[in-house]
N, C-alpha and C. Protein backbone atom coordinates (compact mmCIF):
# COMPACT_ATOMS: atom_id res chain seq x y z
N UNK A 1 3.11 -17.19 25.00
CA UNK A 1 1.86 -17.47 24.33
C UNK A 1 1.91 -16.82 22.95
N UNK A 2 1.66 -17.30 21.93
CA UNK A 2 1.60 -17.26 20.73
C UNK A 2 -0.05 -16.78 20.08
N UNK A 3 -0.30 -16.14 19.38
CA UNK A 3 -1.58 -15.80 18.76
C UNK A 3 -1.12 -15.24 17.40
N UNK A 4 -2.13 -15.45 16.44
CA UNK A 4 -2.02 -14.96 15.17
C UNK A 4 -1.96 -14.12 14.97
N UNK A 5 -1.75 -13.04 14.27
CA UNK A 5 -1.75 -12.08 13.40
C UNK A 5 -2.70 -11.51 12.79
N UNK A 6 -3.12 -13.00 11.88
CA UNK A 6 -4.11 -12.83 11.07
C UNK A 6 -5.60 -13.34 11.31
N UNK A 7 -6.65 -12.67 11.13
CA UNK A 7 -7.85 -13.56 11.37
C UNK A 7 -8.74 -13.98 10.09
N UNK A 8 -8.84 -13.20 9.16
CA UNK A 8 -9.26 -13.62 8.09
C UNK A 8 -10.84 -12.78 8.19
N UNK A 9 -11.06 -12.34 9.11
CA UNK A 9 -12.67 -11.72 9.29
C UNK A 9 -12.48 -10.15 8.82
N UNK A 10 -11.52 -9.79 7.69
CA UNK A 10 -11.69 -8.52 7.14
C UNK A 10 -11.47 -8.58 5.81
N UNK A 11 -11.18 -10.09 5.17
CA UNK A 11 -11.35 -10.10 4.06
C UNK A 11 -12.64 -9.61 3.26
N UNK A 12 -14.30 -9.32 3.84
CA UNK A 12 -15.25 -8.81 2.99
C UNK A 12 -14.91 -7.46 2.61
N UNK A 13 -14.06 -6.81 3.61
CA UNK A 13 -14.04 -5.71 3.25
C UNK A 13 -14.74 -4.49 4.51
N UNK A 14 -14.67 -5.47 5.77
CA UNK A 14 -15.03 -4.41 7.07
C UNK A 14 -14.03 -5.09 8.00
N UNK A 15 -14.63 -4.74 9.21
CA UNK A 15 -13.55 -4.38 10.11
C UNK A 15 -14.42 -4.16 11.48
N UNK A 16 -13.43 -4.38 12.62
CA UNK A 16 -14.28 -4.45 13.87
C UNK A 16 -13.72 -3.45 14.79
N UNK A 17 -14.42 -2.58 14.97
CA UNK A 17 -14.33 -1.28 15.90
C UNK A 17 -13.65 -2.17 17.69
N UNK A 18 -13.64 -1.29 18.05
CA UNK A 18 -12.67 -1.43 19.44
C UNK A 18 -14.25 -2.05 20.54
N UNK A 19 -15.56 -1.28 20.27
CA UNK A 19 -16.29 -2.26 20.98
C UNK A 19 -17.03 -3.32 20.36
N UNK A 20 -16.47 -3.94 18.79
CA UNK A 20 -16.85 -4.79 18.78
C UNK A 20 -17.69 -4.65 17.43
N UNK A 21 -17.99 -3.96 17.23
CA UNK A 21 -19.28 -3.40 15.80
C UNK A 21 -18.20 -3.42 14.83
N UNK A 22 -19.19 -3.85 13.78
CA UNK A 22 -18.41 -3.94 12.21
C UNK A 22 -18.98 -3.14 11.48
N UNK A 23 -17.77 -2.48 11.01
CA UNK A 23 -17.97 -0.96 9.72
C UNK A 23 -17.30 -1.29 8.45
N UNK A 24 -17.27 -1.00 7.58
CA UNK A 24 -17.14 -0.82 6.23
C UNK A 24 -15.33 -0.29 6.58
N UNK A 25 -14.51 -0.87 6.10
CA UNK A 25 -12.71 -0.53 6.11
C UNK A 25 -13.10 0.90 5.94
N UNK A 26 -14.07 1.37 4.88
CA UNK A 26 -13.78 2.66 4.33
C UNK A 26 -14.87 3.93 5.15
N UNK A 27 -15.45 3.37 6.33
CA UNK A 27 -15.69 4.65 7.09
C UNK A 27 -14.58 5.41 7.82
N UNK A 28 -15.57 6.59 7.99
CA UNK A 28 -14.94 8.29 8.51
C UNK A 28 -13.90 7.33 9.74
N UNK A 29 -14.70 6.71 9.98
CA UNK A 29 -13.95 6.47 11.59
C UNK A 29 -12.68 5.63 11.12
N UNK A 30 -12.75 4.76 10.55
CA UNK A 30 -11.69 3.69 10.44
C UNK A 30 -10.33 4.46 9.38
N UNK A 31 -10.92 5.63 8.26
CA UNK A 31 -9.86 6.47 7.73
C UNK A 31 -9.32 7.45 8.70
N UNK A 32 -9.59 8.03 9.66
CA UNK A 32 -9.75 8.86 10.86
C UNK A 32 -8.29 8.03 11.33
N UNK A 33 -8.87 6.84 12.34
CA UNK A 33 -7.52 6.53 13.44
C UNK A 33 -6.44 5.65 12.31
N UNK A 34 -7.07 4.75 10.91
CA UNK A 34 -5.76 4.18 10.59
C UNK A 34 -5.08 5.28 9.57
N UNK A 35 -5.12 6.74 9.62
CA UNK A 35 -4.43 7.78 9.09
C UNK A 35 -3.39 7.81 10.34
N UNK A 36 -3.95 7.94 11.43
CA UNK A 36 -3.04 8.12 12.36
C UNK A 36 -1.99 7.65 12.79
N UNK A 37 -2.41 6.39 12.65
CA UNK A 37 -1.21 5.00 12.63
C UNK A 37 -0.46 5.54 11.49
N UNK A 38 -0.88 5.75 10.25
CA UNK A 38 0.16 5.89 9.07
C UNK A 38 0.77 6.89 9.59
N UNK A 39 0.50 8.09 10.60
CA UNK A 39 1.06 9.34 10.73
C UNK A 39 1.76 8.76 11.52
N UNK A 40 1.86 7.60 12.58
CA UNK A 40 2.92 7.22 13.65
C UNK A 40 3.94 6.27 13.23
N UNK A 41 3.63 5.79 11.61
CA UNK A 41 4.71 4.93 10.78
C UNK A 41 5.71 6.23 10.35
N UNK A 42 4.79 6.89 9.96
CA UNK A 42 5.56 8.00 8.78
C UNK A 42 6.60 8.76 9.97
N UNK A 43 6.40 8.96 11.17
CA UNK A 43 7.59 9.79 12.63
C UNK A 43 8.81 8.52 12.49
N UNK A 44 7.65 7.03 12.68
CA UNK A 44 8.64 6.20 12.96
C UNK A 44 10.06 6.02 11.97
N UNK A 45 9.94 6.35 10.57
CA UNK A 45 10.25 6.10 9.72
C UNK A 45 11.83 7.07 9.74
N UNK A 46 11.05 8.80 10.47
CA UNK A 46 11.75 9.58 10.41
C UNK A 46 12.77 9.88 11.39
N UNK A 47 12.24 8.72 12.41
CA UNK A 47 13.45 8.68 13.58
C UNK A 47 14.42 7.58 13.09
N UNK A 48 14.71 6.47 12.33
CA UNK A 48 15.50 6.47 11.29
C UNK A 48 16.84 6.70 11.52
N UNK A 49 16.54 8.20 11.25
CA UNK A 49 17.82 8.95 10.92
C UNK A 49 18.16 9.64 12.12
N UNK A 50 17.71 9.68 13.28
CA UNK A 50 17.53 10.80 14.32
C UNK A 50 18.40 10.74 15.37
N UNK A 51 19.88 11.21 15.29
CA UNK A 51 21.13 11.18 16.40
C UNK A 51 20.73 11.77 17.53
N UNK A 52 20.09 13.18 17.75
CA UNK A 52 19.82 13.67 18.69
C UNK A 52 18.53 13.37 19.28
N UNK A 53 19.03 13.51 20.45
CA UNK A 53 18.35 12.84 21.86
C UNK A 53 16.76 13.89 22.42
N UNK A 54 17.04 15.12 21.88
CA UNK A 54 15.90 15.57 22.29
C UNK A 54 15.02 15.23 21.62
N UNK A 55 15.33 15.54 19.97
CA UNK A 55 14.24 15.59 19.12
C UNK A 55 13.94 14.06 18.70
N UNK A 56 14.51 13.09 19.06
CA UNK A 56 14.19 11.66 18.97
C UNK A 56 12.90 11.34 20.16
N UNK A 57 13.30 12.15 21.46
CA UNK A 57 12.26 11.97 22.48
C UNK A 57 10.91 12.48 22.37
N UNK A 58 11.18 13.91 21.47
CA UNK A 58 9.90 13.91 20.48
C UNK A 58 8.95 13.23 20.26
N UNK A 59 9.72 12.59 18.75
CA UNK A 59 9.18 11.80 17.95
C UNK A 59 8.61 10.56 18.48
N UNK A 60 9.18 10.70 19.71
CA UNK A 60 8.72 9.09 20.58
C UNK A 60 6.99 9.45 21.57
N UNK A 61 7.95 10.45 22.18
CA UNK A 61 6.44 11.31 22.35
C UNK A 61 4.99 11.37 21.54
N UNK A 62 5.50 11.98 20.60
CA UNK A 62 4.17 12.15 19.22
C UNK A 62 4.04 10.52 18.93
N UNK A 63 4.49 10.07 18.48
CA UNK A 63 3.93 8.38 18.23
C UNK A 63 3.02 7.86 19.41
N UNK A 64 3.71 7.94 20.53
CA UNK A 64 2.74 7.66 21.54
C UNK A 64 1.43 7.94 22.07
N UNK A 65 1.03 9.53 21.49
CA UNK A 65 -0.07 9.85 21.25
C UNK A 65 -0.85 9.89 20.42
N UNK A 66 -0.05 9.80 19.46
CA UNK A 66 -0.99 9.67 18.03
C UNK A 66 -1.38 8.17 18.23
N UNK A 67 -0.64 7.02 18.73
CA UNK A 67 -1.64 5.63 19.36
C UNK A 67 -2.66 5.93 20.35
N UNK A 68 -1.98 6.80 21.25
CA UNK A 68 -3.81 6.96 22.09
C UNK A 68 -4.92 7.45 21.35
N UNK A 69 -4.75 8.72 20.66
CA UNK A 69 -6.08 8.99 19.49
C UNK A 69 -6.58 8.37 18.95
N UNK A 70 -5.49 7.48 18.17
CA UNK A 70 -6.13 6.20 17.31
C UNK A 70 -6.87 5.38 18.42
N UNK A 71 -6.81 4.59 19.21
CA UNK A 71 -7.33 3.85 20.25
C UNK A 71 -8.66 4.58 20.77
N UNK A 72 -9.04 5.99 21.24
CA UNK A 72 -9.93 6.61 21.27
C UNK A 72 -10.67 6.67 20.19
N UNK A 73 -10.15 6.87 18.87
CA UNK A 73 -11.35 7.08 18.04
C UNK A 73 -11.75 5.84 17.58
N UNK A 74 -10.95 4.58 17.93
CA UNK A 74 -11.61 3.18 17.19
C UNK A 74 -12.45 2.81 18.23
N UNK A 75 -12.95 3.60 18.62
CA UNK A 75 -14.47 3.38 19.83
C UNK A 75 -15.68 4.31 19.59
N UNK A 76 -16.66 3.84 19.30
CA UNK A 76 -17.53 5.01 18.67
C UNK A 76 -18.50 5.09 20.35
N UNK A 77 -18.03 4.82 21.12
CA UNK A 77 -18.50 5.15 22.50
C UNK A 77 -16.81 4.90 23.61
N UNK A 78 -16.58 6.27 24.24
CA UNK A 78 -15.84 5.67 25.15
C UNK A 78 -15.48 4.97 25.79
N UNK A 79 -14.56 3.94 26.06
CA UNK A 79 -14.27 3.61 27.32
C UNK A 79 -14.34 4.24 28.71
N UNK A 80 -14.34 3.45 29.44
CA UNK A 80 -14.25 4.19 30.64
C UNK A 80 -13.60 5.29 30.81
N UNK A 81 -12.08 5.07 30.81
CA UNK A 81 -10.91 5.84 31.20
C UNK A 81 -10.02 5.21 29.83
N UNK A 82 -10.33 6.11 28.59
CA UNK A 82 -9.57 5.60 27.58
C UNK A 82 -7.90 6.72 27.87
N UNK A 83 -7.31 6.05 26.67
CA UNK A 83 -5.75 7.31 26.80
C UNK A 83 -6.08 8.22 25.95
N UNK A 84 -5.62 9.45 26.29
CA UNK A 84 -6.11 10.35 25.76
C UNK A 84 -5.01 11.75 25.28
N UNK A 85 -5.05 12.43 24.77
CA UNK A 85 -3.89 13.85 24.67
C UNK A 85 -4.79 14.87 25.97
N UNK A 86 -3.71 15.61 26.18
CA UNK A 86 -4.66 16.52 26.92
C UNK A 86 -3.90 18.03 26.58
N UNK A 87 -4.60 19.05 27.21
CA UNK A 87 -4.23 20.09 27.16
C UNK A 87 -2.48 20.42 27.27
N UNK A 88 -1.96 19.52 28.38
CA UNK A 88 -0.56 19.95 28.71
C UNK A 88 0.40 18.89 27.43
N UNK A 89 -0.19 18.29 27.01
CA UNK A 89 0.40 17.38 25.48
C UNK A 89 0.50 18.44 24.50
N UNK A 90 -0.40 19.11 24.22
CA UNK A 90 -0.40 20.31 23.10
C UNK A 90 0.64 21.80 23.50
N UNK A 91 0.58 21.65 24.70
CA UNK A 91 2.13 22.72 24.84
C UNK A 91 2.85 22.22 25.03
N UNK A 92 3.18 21.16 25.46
CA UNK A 92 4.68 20.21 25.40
C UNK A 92 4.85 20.47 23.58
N UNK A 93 4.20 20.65 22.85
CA UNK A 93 4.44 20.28 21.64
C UNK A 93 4.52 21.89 20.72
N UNK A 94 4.04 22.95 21.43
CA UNK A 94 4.37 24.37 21.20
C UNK A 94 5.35 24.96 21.93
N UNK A 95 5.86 23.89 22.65
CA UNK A 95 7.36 24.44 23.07
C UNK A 95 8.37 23.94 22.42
N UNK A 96 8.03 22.97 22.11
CA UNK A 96 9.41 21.49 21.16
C UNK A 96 9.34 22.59 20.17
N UNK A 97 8.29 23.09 19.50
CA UNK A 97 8.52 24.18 18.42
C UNK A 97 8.93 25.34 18.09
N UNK A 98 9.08 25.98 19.62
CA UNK A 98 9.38 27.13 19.37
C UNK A 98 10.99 27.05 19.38
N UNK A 99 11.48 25.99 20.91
CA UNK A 99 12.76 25.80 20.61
C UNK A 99 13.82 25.01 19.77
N UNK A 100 12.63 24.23 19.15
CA UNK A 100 13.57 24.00 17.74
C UNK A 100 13.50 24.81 16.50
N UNK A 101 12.40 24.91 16.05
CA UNK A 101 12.73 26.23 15.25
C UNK A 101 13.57 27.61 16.09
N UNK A 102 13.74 28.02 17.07
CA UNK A 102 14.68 28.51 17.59
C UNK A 102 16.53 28.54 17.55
N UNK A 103 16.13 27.08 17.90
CA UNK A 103 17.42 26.43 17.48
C UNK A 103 18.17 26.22 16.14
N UNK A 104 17.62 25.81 15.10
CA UNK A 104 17.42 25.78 13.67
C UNK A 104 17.73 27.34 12.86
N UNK A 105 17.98 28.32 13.65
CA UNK A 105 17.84 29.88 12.96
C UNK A 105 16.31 30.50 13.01
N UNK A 106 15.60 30.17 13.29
CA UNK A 106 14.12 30.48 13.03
C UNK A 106 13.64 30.45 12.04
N UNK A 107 12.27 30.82 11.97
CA UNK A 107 11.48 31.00 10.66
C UNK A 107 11.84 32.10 9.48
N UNK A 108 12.14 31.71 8.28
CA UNK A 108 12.77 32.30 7.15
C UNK A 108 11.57 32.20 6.06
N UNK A 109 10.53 31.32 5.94
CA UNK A 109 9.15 31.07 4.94
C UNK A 109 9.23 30.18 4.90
N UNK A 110 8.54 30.04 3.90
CA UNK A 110 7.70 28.48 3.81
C UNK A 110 8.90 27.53 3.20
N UNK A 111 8.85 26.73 3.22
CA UNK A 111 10.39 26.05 2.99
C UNK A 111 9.54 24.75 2.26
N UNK A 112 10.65 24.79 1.02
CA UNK A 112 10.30 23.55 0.47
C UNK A 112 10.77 22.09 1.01
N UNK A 113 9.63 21.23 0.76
CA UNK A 113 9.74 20.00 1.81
C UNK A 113 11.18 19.20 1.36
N UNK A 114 11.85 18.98 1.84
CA UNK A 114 13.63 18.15 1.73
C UNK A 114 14.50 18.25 2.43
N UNK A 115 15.70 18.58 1.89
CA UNK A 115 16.91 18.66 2.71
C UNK A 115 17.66 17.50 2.84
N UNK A 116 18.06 17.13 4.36
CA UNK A 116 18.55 15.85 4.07
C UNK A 116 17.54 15.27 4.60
N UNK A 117 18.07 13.84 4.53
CA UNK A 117 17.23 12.46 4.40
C UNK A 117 15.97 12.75 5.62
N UNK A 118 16.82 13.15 7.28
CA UNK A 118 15.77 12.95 7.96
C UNK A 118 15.06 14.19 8.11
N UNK A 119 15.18 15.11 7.94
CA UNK A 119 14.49 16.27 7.34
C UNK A 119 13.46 15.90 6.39
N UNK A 120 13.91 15.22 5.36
CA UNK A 120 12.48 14.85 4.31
C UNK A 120 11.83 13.86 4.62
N UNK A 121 12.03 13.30 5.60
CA UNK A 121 11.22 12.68 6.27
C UNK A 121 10.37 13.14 7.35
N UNK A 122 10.96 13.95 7.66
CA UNK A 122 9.93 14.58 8.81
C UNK A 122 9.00 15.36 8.23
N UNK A 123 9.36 15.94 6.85
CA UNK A 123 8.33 17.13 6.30
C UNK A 123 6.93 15.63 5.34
N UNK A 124 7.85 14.73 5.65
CA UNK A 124 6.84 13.75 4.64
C UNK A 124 5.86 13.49 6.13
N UNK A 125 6.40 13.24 7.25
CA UNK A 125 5.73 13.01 8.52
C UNK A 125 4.62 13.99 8.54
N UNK A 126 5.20 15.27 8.15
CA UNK A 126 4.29 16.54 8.69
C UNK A 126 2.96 16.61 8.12
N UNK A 127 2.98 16.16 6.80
CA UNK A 127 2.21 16.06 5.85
C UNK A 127 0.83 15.32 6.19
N UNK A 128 1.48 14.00 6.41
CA UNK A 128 0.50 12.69 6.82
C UNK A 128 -0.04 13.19 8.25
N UNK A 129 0.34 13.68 9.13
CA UNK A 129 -0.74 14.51 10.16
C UNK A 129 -1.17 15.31 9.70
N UNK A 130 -0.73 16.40 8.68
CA UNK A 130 -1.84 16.94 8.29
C UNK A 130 -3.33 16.46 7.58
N UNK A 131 -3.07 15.44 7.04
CA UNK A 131 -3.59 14.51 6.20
C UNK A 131 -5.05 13.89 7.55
N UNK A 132 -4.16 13.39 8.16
CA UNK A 132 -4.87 12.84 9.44
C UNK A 132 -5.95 13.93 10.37
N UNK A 133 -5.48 15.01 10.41
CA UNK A 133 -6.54 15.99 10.88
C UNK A 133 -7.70 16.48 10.25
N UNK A 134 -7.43 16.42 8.90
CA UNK A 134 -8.52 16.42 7.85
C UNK A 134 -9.47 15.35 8.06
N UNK A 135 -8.79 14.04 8.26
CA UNK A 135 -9.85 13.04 8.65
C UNK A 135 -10.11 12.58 9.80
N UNK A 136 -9.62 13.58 10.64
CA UNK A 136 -10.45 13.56 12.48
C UNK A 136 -11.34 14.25 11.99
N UNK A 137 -11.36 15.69 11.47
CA UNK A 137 -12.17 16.63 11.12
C UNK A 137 -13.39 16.53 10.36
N UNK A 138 -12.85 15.36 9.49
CA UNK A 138 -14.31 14.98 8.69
C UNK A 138 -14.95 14.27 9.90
N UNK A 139 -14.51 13.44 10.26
CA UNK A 139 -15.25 12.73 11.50
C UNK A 139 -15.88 13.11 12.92
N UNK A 140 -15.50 14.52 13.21
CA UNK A 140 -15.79 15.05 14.57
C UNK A 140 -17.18 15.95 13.26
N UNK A 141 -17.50 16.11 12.48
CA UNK A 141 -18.66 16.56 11.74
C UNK A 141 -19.76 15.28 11.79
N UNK A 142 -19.36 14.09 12.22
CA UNK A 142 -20.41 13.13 12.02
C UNK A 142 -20.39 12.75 13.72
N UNK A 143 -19.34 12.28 14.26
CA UNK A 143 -19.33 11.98 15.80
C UNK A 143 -18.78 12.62 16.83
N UNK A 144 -18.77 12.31 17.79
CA UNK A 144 -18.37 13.30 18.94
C UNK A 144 -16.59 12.94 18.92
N UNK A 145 -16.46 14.14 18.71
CA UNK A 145 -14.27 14.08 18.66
C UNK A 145 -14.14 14.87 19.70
N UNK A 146 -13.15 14.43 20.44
CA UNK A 146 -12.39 15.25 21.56
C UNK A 146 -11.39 16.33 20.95
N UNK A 147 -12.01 18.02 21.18
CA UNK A 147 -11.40 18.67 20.42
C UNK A 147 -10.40 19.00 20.74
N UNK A 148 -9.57 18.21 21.90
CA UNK A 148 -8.12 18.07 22.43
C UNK A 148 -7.59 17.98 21.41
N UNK A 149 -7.90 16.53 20.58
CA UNK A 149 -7.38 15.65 19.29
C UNK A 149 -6.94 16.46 18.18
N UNK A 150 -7.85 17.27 18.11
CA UNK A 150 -7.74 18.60 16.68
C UNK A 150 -6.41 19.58 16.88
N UNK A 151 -6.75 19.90 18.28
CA UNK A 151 -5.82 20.67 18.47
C UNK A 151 -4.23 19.90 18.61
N UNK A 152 -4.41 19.18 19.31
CA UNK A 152 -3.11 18.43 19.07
C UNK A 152 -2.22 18.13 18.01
N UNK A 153 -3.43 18.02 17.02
CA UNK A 153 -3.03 17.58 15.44
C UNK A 153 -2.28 18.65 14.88
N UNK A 154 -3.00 19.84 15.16
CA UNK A 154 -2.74 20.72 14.50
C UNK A 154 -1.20 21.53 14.83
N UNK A 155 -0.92 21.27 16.19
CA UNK A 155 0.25 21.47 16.93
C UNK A 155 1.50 20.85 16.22
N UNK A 156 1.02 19.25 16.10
CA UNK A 156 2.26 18.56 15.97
C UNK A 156 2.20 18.39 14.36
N UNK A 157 1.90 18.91 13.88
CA UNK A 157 2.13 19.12 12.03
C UNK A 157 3.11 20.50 12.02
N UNK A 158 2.53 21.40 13.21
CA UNK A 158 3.66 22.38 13.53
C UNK A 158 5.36 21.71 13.90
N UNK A 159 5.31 21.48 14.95
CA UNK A 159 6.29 20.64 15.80
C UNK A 159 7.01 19.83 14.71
N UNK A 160 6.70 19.17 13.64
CA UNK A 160 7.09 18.45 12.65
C UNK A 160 7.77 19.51 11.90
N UNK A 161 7.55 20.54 11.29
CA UNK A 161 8.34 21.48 10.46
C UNK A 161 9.00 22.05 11.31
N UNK A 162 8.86 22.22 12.58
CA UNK A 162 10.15 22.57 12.93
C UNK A 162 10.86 21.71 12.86
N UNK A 163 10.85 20.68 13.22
CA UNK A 163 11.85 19.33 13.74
C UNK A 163 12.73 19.38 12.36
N UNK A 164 12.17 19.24 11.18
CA UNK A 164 12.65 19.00 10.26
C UNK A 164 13.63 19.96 10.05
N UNK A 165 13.75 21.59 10.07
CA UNK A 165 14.13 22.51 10.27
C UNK A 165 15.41 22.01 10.22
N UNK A 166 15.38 22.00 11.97
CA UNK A 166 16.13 21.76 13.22
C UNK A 166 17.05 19.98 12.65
N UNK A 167 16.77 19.16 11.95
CA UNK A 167 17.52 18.23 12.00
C UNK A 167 17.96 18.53 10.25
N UNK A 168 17.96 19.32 9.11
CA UNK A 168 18.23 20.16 8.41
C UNK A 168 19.74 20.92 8.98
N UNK A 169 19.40 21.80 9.83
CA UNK A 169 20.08 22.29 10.26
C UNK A 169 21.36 21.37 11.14
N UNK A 170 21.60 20.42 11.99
CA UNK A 170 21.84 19.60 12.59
C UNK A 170 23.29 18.51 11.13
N UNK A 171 22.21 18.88 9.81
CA UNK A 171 22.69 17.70 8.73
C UNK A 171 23.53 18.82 8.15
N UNK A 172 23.41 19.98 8.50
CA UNK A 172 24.49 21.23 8.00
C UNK A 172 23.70 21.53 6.23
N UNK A 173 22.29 21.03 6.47
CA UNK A 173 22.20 21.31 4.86
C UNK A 173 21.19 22.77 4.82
N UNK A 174 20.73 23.35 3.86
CA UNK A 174 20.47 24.79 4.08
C UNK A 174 19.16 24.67 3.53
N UNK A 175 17.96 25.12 4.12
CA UNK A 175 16.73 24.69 3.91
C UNK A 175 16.24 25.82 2.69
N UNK A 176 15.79 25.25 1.83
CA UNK A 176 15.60 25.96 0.31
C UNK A 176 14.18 26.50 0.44
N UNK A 177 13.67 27.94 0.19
CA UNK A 177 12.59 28.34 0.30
C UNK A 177 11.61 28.27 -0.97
N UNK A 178 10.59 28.00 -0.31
CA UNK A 178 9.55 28.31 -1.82
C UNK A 178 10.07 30.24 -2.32
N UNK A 179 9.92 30.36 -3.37
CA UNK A 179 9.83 31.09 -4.46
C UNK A 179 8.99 31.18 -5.26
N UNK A 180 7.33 32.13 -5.52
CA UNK A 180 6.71 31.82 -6.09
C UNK A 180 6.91 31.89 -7.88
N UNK A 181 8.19 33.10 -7.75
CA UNK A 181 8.88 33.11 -9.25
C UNK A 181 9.91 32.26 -9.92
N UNK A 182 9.97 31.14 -9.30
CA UNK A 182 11.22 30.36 -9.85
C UNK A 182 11.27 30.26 -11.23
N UNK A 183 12.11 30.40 -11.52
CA UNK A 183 12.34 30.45 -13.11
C UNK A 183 12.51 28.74 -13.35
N UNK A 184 11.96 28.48 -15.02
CA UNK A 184 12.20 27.06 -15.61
C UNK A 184 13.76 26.95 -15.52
N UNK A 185 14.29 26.00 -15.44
CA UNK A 185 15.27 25.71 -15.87
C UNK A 185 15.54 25.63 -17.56
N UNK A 186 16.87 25.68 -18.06
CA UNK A 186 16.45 26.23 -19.31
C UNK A 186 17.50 24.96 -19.93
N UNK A 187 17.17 24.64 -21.11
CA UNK A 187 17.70 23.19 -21.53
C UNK A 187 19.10 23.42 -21.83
């Protein structure tokens, strides 16, 4: 069975929530879950490059939840039994961190976002969830947010700098620290 793609009913410039109500493209809610999606393009993007098997299962992981959030928050009333993160999702995701940054040499500072390819992709990943929690956050100030979601967010923006770390490390390249004195380069 075949169905379109396209419907043509968002050309004014709204959009139809999960039960059905039409909002403005540019509400809290609709920047909220389609940040999230961008945050589950931006992993997708970064698995890419991703040989190893753990930290690919990751990234498969985190995408998969960052679609249930999105799916939860494009409902401004629950479903019944929507999908959801839960408590044991957010330590699955403070353990991926401790033992990849573990793995990786550990924490050395704040590290400037690069390295190799899938490394700068993951720190570009890390970013866009951070990005995305800002706009759960604006939105759990106007509607009811499952503060699973926050926390989760906030986990896997962690989990992301490590990863990056850890596949840095993996690319044999040497992760460059911020320096708040860097000198200009000189002509």
């Amino acid at each position: 069975m075949t169905t379109r793609i396209w419907t043509g009913t968002g050309d004014a410039g709204d959009t139809s929530l999960a039960d059905g109500s039409r909002v403005r493209k540019d509400d809290v809610r609709v920047e909220a879950y389609g940040t999230l999606d961008e945050a589950a393009s931006a992993i997708g993007l970064a698995r890419v490059g991703v040989t190893d098997t753990r930290l690919d299962l990751l990234l498969a992981f985190a995408q998969q939840r960052l679609l249930n959030l999105a799916s939860l928050l494009a409902a401004p009333v629950a479903a019944p039994d929507p999908p959801r993160v839960s408590d044991a999702d957010t330590t699955t995701l403070e353990r991926a961190t401790d033992d990849l940054a573990s793995a990786a040499g550990g924490f050395g500072g704040f590290s400037l976002p690069g390295g190799g390819e899938t490394g700068a992709r993951l720190h570009v990943a890390r970013t866009v969830v951070r990005r995305a929690e800002r706009r759960v956050t604006a939105l759990s100030a106007e509607a009811g947010v499952d503060p699973l979601a926050l926390s989760f967010l906030n986990r896997l923006s962690d989990a992301l700098f490590a990863a990056a770390l850890y596949a840095n490390m993996l690319d044999g390249v040497a992760e460059e620290t911020w320096d708040a004195g860097f000198k200009p380069p000189t002509p």
